[in-house]
C-alpha atoms as a PDB file:
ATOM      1  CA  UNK A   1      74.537 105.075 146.972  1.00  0.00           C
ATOM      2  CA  UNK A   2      77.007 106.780 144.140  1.00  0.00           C
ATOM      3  CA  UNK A   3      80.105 105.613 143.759  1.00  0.00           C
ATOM      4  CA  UNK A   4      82.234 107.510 145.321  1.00  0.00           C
ATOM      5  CA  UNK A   5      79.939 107.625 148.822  1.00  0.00           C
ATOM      6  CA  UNK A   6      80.485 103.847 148.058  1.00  0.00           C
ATOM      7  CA  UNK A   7      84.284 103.580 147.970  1.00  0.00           C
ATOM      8  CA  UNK A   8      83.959 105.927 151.013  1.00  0.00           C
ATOM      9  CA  UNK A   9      82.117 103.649 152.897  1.00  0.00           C
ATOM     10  CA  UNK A  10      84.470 100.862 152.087  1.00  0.00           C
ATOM     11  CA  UNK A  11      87.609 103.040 153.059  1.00  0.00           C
ATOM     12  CA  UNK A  12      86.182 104.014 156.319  1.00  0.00           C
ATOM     13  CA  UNK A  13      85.459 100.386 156.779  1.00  0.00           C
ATOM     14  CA  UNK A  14      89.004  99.470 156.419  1.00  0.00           C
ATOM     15  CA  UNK A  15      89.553 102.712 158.788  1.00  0.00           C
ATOM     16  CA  UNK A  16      91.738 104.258 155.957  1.00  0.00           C
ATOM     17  CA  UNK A  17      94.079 106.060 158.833  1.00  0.00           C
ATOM     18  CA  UNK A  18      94.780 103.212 160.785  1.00  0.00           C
ATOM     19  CA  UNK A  19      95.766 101.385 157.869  1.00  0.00           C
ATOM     20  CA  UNK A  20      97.718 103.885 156.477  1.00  0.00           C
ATOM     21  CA  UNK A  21      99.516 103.734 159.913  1.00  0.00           C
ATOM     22  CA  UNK A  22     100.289 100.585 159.694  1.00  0.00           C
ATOM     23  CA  UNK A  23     101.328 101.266 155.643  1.00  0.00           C
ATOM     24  CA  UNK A  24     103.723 103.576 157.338  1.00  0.00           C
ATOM     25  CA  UNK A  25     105.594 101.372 159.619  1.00  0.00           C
ATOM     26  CA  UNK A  26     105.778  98.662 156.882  1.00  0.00           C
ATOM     27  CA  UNK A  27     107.794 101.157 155.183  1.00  0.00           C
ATOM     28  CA  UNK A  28     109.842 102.294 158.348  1.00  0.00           C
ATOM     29  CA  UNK A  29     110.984  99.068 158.961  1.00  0.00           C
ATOM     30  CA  UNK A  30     111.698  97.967 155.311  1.00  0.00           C
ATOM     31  CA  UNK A  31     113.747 101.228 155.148  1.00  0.00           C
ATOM     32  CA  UNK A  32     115.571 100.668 158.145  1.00  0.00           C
ATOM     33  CA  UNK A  33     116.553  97.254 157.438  1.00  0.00           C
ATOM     34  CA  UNK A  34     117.714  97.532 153.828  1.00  0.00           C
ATOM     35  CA  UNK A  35     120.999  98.672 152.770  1.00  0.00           C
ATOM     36  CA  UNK A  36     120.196  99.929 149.460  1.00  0.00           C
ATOM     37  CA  UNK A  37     116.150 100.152 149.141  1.00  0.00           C
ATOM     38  CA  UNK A  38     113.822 100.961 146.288  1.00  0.00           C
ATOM     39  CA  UNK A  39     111.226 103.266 146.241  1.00  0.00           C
ATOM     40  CA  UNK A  40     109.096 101.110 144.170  1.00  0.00           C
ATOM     41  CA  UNK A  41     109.829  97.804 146.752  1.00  0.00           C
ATOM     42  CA  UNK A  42     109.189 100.255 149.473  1.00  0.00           C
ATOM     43  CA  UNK A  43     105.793 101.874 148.153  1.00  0.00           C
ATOM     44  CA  UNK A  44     104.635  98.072 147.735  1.00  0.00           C
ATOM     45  CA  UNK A  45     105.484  96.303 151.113  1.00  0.00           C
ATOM     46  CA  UNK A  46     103.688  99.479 152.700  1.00  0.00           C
ATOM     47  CA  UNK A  47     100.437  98.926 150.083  1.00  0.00           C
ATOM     48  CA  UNK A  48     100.740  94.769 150.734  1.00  0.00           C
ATOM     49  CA  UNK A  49     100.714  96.331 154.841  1.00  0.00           C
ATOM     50  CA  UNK A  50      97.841  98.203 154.068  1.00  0.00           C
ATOM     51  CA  UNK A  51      95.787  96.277 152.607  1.00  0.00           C
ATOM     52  CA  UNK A  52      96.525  93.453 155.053  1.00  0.00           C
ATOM     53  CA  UNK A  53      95.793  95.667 157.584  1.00  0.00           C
ATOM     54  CA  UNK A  54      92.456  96.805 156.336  1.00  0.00           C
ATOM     55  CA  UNK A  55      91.615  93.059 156.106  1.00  0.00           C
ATOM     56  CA  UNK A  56      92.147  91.934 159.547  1.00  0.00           C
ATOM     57  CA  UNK A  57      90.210  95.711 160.540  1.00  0.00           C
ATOM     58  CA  UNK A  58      87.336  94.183 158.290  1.00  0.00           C
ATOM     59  CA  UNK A  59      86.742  91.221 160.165  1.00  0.00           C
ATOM     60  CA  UNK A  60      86.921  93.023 163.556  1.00  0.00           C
ATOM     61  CA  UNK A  61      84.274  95.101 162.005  1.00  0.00           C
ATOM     62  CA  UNK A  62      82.228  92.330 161.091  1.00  0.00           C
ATOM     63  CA  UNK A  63      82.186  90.332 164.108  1.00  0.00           C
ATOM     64  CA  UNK A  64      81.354  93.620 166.002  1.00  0.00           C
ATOM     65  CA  UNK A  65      78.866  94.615 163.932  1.00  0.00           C
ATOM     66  CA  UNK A  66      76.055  94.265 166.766  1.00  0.00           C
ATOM     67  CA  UNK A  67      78.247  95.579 169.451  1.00  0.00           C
ATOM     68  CA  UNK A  68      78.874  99.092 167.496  1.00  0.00           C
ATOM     69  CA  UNK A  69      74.846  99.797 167.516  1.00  0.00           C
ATOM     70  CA  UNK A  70      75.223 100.219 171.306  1.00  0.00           C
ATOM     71  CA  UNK A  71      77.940 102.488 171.355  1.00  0.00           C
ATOM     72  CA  UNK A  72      78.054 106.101 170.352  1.00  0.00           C
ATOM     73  CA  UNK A  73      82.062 106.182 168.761  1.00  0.00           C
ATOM     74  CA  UNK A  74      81.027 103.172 166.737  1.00  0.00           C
ATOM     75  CA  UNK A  75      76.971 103.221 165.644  1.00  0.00           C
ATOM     76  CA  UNK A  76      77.783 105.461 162.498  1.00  0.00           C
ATOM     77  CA  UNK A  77      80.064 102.763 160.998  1.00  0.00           C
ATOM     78  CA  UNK A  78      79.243 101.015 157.622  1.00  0.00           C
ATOM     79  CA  UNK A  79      78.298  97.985 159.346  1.00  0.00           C
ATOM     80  CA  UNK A  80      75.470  98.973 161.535  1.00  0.00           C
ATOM     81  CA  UNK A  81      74.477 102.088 159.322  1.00  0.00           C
ATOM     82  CA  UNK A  82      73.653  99.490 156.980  1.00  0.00           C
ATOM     83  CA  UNK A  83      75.690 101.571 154.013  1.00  0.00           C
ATOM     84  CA  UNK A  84      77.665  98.534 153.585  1.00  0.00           C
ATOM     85  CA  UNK A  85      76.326  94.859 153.904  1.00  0.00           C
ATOM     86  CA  UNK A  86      77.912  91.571 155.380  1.00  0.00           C
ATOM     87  CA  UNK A  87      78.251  90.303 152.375  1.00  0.00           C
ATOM     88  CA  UNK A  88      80.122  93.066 150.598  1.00  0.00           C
ATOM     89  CA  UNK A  89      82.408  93.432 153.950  1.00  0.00           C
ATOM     90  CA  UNK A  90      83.084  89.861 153.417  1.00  0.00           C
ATOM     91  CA  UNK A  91      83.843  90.118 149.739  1.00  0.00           C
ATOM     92  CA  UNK A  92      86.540  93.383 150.612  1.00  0.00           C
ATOM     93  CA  UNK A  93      87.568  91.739 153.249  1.00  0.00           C
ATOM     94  CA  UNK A  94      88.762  88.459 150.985  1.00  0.00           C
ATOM     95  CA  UNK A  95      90.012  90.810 148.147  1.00  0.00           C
ATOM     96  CA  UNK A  96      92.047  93.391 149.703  1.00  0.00           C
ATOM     97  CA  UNK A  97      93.589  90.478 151.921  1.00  0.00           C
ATOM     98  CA  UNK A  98      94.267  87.903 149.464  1.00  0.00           C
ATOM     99  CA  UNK A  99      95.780  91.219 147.363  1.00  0.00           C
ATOM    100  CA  UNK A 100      97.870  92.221 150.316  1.00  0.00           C
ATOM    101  CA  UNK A 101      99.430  88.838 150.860  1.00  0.00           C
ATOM    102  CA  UNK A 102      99.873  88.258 147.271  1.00  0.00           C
ATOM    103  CA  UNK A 103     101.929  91.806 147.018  1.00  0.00           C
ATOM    104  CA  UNK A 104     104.079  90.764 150.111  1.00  0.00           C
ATOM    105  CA  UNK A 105     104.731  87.633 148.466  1.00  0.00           C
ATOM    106  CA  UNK A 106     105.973  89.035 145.069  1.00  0.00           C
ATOM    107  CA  UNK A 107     108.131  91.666 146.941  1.00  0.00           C
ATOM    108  CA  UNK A 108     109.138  89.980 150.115  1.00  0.00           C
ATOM    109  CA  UNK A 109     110.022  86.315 150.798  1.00  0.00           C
ATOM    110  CA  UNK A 110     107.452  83.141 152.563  1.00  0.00           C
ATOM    111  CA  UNK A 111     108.339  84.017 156.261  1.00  0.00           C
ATOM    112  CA  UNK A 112     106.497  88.144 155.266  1.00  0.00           C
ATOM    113  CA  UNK A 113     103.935  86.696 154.048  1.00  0.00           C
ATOM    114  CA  UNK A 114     102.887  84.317 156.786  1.00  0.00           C
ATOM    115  CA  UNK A 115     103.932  86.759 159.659  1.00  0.00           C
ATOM    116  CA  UNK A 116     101.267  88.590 157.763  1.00  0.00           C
ATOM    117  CA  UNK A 117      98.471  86.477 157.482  1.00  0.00           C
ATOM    118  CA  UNK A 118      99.135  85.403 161.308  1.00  0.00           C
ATOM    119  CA  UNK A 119      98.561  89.102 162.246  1.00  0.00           C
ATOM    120  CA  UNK A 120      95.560  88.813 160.030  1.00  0.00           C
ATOM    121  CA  UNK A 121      94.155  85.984 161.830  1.00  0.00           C
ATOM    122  CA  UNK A 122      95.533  87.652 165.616  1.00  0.00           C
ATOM    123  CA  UNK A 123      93.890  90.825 164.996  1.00  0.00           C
ATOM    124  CA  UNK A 124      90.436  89.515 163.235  1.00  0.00           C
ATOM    125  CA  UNK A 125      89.761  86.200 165.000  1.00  0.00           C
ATOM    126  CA  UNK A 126      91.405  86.401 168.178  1.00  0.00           C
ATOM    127  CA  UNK A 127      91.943  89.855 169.685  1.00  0.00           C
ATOM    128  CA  UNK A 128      88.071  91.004 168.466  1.00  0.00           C
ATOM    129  CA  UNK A 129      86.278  88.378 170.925  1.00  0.00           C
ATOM    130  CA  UNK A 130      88.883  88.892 173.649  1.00  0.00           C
ATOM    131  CA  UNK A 131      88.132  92.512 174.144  1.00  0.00           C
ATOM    132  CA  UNK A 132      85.269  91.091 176.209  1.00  0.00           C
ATOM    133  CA  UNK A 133      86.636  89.019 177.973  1.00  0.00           C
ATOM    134  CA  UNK A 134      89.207  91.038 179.873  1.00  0.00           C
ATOM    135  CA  UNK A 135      92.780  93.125 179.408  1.00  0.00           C
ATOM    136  CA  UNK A 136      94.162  90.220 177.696  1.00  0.00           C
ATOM    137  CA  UNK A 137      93.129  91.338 174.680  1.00  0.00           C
ATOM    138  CA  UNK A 138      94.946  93.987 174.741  1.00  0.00           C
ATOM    139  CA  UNK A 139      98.411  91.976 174.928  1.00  0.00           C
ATOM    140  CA  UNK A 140      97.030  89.742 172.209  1.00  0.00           C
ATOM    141  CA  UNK A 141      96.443  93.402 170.161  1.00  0.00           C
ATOM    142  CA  UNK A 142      99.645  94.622 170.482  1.00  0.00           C
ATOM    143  CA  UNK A 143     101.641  91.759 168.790  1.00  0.00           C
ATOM    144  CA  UNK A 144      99.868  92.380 165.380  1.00  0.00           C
ATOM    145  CA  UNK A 145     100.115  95.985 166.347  1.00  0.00           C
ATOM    146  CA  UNK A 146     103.761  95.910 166.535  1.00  0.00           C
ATOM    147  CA  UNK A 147     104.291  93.548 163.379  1.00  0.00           C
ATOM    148  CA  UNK A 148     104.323  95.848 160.611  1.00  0.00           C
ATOM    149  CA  UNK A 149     107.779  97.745 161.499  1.00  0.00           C
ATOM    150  CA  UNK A 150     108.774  93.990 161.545  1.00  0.00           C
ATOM    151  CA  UNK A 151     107.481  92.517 158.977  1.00  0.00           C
ATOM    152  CA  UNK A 152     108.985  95.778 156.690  1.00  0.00           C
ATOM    153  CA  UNK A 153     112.260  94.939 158.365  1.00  0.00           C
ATOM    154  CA  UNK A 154     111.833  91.291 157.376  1.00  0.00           C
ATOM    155  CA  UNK A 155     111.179  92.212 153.695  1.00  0.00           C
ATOM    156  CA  UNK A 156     113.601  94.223 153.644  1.00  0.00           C
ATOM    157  CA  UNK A 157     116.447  91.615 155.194  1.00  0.00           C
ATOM    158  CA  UNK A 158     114.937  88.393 154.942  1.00  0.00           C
ATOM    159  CA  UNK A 159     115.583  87.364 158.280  1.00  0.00           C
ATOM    160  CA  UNK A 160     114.431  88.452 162.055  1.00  0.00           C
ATOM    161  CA  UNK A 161     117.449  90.196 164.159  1.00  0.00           C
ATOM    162  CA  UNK A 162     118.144  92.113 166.912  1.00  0.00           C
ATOM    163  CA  UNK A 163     117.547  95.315 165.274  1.00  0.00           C
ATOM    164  CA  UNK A 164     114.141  94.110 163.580  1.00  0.00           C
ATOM    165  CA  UNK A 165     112.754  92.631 167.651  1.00  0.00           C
ATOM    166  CA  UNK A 166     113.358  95.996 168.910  1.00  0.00           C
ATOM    167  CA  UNK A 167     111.595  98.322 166.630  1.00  0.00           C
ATOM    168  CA  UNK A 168     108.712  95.153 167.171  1.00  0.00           C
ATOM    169  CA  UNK A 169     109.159  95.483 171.340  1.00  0.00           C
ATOM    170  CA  UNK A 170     109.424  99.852 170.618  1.00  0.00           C
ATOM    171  CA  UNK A 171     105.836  99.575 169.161  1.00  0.00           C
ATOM    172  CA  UNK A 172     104.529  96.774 171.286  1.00  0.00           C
ATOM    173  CA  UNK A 173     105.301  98.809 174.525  1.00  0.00           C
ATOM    174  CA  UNK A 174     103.836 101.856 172.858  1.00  0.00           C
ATOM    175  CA  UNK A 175     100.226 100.369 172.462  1.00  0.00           C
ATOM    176  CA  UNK A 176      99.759  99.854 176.034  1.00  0.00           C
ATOM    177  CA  UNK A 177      99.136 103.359 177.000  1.00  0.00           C
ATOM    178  CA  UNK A 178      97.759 104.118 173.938  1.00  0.00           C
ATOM    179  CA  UNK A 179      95.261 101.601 174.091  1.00  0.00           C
ATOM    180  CA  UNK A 180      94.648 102.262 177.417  1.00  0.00           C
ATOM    181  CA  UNK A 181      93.991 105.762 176.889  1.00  0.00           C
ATOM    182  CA  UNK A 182      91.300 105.086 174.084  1.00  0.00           C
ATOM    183  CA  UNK A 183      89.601 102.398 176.775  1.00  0.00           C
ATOM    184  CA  UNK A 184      89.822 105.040 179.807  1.00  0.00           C
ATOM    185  CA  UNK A 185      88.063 108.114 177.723  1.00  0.00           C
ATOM    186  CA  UNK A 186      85.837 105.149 175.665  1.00  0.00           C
ATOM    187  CA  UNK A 187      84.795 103.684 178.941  1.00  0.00           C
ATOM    188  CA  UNK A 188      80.985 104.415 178.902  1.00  0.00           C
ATOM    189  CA  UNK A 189      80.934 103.247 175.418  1.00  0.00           C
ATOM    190  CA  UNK A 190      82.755 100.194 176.337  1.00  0.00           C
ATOM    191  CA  UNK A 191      80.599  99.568 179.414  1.00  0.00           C
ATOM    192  CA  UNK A 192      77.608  99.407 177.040  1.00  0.00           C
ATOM    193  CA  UNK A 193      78.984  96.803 174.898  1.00  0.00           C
ATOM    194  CA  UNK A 194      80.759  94.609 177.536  1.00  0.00           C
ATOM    195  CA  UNK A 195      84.037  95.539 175.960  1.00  0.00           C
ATOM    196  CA  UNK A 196      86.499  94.778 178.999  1.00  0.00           C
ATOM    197  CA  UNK A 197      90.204  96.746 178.273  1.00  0.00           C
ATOM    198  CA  UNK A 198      91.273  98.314 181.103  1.00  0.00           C
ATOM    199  CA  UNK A 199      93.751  97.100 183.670  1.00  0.00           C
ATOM    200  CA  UNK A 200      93.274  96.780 187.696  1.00  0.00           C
ATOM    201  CA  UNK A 201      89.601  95.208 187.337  1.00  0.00           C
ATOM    202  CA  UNK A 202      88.940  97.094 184.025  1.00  0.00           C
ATOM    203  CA  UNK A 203      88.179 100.190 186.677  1.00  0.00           C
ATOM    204  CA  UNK A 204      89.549 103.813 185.903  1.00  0.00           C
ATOM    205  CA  UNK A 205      91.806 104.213 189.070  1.00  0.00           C
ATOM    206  CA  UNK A 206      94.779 104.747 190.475  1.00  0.00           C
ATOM    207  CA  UNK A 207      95.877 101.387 189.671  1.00  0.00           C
ATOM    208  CA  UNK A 208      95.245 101.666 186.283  1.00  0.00           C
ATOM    209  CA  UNK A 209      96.515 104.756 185.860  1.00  0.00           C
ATOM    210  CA  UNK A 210     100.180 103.292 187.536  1.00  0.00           C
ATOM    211  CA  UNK A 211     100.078 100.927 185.167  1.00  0.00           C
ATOM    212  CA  UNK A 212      99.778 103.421 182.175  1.00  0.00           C
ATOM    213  CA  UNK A 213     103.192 105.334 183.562  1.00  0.00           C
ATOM    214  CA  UNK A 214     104.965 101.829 183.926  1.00  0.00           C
ATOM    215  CA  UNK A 215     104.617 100.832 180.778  1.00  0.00           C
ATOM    216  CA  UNK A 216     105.333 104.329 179.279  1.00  0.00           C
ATOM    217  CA  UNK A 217     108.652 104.412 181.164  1.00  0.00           C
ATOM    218  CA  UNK A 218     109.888 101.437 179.728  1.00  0.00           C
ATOM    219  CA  UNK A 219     109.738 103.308 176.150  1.00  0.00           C
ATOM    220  CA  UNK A 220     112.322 105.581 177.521  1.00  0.00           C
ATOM    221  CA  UNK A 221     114.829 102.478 177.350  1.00  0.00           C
ATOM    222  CA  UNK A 222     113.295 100.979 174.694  1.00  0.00           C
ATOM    223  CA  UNK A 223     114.083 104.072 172.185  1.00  0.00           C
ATOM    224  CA  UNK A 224     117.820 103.903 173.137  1.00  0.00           C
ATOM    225  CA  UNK A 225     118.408 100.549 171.553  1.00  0.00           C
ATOM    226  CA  UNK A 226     118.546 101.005 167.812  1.00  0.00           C
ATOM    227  CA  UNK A 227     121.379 103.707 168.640  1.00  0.00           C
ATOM    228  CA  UNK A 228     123.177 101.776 171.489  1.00  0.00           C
ATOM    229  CA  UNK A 229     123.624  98.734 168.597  1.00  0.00           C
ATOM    230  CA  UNK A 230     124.030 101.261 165.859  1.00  0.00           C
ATOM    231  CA  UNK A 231     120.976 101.151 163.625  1.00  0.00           C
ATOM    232  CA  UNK A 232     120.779 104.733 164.284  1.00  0.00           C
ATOM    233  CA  UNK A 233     122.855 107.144 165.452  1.00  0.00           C
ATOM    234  CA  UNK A 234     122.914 109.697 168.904  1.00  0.00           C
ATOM    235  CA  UNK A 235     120.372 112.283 167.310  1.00  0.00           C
ATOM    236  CA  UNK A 236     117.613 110.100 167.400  1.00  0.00           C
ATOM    237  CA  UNK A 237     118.511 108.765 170.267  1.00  0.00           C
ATOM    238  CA  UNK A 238     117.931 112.211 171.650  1.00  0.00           C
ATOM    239  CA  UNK A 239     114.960 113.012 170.282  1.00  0.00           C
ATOM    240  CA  UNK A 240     113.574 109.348 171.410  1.00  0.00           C
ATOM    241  CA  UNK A 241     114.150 110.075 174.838  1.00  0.00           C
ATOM    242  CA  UNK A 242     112.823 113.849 174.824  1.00  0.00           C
ATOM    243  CA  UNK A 243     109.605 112.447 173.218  1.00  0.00           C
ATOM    244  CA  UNK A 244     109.408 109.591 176.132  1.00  0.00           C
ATOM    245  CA  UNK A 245     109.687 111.843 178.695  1.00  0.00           C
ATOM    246  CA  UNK A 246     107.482 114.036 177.313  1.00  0.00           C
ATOM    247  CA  UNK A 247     104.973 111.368 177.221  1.00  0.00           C
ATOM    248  CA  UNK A 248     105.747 109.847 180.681  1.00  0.00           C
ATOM    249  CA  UNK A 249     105.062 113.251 182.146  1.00  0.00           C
ATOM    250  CA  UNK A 250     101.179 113.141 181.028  1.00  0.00           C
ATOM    251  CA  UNK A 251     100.960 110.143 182.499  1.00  0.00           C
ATOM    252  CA  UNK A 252     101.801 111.699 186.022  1.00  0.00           C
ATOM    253  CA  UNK A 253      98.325 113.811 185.321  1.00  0.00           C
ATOM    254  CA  UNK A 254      96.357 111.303 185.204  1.00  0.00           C
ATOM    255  CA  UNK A 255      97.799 109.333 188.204  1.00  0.00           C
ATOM    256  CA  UNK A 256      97.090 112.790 190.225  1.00  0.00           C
ATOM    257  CA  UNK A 257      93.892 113.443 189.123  1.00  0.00           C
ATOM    258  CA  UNK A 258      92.544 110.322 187.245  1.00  0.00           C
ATOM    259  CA  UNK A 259      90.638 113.119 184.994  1.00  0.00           C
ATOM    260  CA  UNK A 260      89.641 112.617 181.262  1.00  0.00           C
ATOM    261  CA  UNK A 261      91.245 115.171 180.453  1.00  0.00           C
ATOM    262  CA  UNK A 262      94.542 114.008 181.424  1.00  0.00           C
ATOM    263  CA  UNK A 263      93.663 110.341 179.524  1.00  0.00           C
ATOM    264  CA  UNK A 264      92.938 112.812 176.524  1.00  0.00           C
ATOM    265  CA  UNK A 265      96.622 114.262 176.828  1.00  0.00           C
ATOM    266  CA  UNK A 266      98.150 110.708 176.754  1.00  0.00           C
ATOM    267  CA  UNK A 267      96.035 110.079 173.907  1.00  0.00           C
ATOM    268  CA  UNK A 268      97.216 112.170 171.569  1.00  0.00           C
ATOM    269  CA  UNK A 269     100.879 111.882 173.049  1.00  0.00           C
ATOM    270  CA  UNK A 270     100.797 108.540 171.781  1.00  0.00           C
ATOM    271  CA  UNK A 271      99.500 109.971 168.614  1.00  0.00           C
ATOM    272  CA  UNK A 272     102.616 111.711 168.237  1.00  0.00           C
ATOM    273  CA  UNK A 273     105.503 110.058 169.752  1.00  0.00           C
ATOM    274  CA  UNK A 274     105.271 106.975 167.476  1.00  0.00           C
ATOM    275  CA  UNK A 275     105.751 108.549 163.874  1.00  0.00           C
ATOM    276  CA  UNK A 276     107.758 111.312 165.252  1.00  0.00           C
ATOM    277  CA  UNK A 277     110.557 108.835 166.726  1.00  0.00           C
ATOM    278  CA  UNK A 278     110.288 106.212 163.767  1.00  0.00           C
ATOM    279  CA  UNK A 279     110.886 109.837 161.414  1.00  0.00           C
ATOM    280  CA  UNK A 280     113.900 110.025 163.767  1.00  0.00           C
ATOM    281  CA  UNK A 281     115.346 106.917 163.261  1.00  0.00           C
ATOM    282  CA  UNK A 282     114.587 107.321 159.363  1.00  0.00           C
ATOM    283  CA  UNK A 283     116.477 110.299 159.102  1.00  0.00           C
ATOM    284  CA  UNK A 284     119.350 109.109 161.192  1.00  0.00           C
ATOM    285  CA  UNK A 285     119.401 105.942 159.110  1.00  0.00           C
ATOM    286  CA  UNK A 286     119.218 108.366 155.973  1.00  0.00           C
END
C-alpha cells in the first residue's frame, strides 16, 4: 500500500465527512458564543472537534469490525477489507484523540475538554454495542451527536447557558429523523447484522414513520429559540422555520406510503437543513 492509498484508508476510517461535520459545528457554536472570536482559536476548536470525532468513529469501527463483513454499506471499510489492521486503528485511534483533547485543552478551558472525552467514550463504548440492543441507542447517539455546537459554544464562553442548551437540543432533535432515515433505507443491512434502530418494534411502519414526523415537528419550535432570546435575529428565524417545514412535509410521504423512496427524501432533508440553518444563524450573528 503507497502512501497516500494509506492516509486514505486512515481518513475514510475516521469517515473524513462526518468528522468534518462535526469540525463544522465546533466552529458554529464557538462562533456563536464569542463576542469577539479568532480565526486561528476558531480553526483549532473545529480541528481539536475533528479529530475527537474521528477518535470516538475509530472505536465504533473497531468494535464493529465483524459486523461490517455482513453488510453491504459497510464490508468495503478499512477494517474488514483488511487495508488497515487493529492494531494501526488502535494506534490512530489513541493519536488523533489524545491530539484532539490536547488542542481543546490549549484553546478551550477543563470543562471542553472533558465534555469531549465523555462524547468520546458515549459514542465509542456505549452507543456502538447498543445499536443491537434496541432504539436506545439511538438516544444515547444523539447526545454526543449534538455536543460539538456545544462544546464550540463552551470554548468559546467558558460556561453552559441557555443559548449554548439550545443549539445542543436543535441538533439533538435533528438526529432522530435523520438517524431514522439511514436505519429505515439500511434496514436489510441492519437485519443482517442484528443492528436494532428503528422505533415501534424496530419495524418500518406506520408507527415508525409517526414517530419520524413528531420528532421533526418539534424542530420547527426548536429553531425559533436562538431568535426569541436574541442570539440571532428574525431572518434566521425565517429561514429556520421554512427549512422545518420543508422537512416536516417529507415526512408526511413516508407516513402515506411508507416507501423508500420517501425515507430517501428525509434523508437528504436532514442532510441539508442542519448546515443550512446553523449558516443562518452564523450570518445573523455576523
Amino acid at each position: 500500500m503507497t502512501t497516500s492509498e494509506r492516509v486514505r484508508a486512515y481518513m475514510e476510517l475516521m469517515k473524513f465527512r462526518l468528522s468534518f461535520l462535526v469540525a463544522f459545528s465546533c466552529a458554529f457554536g464557538y462562533v456563536l458564543g464569542a463576542n469577539n472570536y479568532q480565526l486561528s482559536s476558531m480553526f483549532l476548536v473545529a480541528l481539536g472537534g475533528f479529530l475527537v470525532s474521528g477518535g470516538g468513529i475509530i472505536i465504533n469501527q473497531i468494535l464493529e469490525k465483524d459486523i461490517d463483513k455482513l453488510m453491504t454499506r459497510t464490508q468495503n471499510r478499512p477494517l474488514p477489507t483488511y487495508r488497515v489492521s487493529i492494531n494501526e486503528a488502535i494506534v490512530l485511534c489513541i493519536v488523533v484523540s489524545s491530539l484532539g483533547l490536547g488542542i481543546l485543552y490549549l484553546v478551550s478551558n477543563g470543562l471542553t475538554v472533558l465534555l469531549s472525552f465523555v462524547s468520546l467514550i458515549l459514542y465509542g463504548f456505549v452507543y456502538t454495542p447498543l445499536k443491537r440492543v434496541g432504539p436506545i441507542a439511538v438516544f444515547v447517539g444523539a447526545i454526543p451527536g449534538a455536543l460539538p455546537p456545544l462544546l464550540g459554544w463552551l470554548a468559546a464562553t467558558g460556561s453552559i447557558t441557555h443559548e449554548a442548551v439550545i443549539i445542543f437540543g436543535i441538533q439533538f432533535i435533528w438526529q432522530f429523523p435523520h438517524f431514522w432515515a439511514i436505519a429505515w433505507l439500511a434496514f436489510d443491512d441492519y437485519k443482517k447484522a442484528g443492528i436494532k434502530l428503528l422505533p415501534s418494534s424496530g419495524e418500518k411502519n406506520f408507527q415508525t414513520a409517526v414517530q419520524i414526523m413528531i420528532y421533526t415537528l418539534f424542530l420547527i419550535p426548536m429553531g425559533l429559540l436562538p431568535a426569541k432570546f436574541g442570539t440571532t435575529g428574525i431572518d434566521s428565524a425565517i429561514i429556520a422555520t421554512v427549512c422545518g417545514v420543508i422537512f416536516l412535509g417529507m415526512t408526511f410521504s413516508l407516513m402515506a406510503t411508507k416507501s423508500m423512496s420517501a425515507a430517501k427524501r428525509i434523508m437528504f432533508s436532514s442532510f441539508f437543513y442542519l448546515p443550512i440553518v446553523q449558516i443562518a444563524f452564523l450570518m445573523d450573528k455576523i
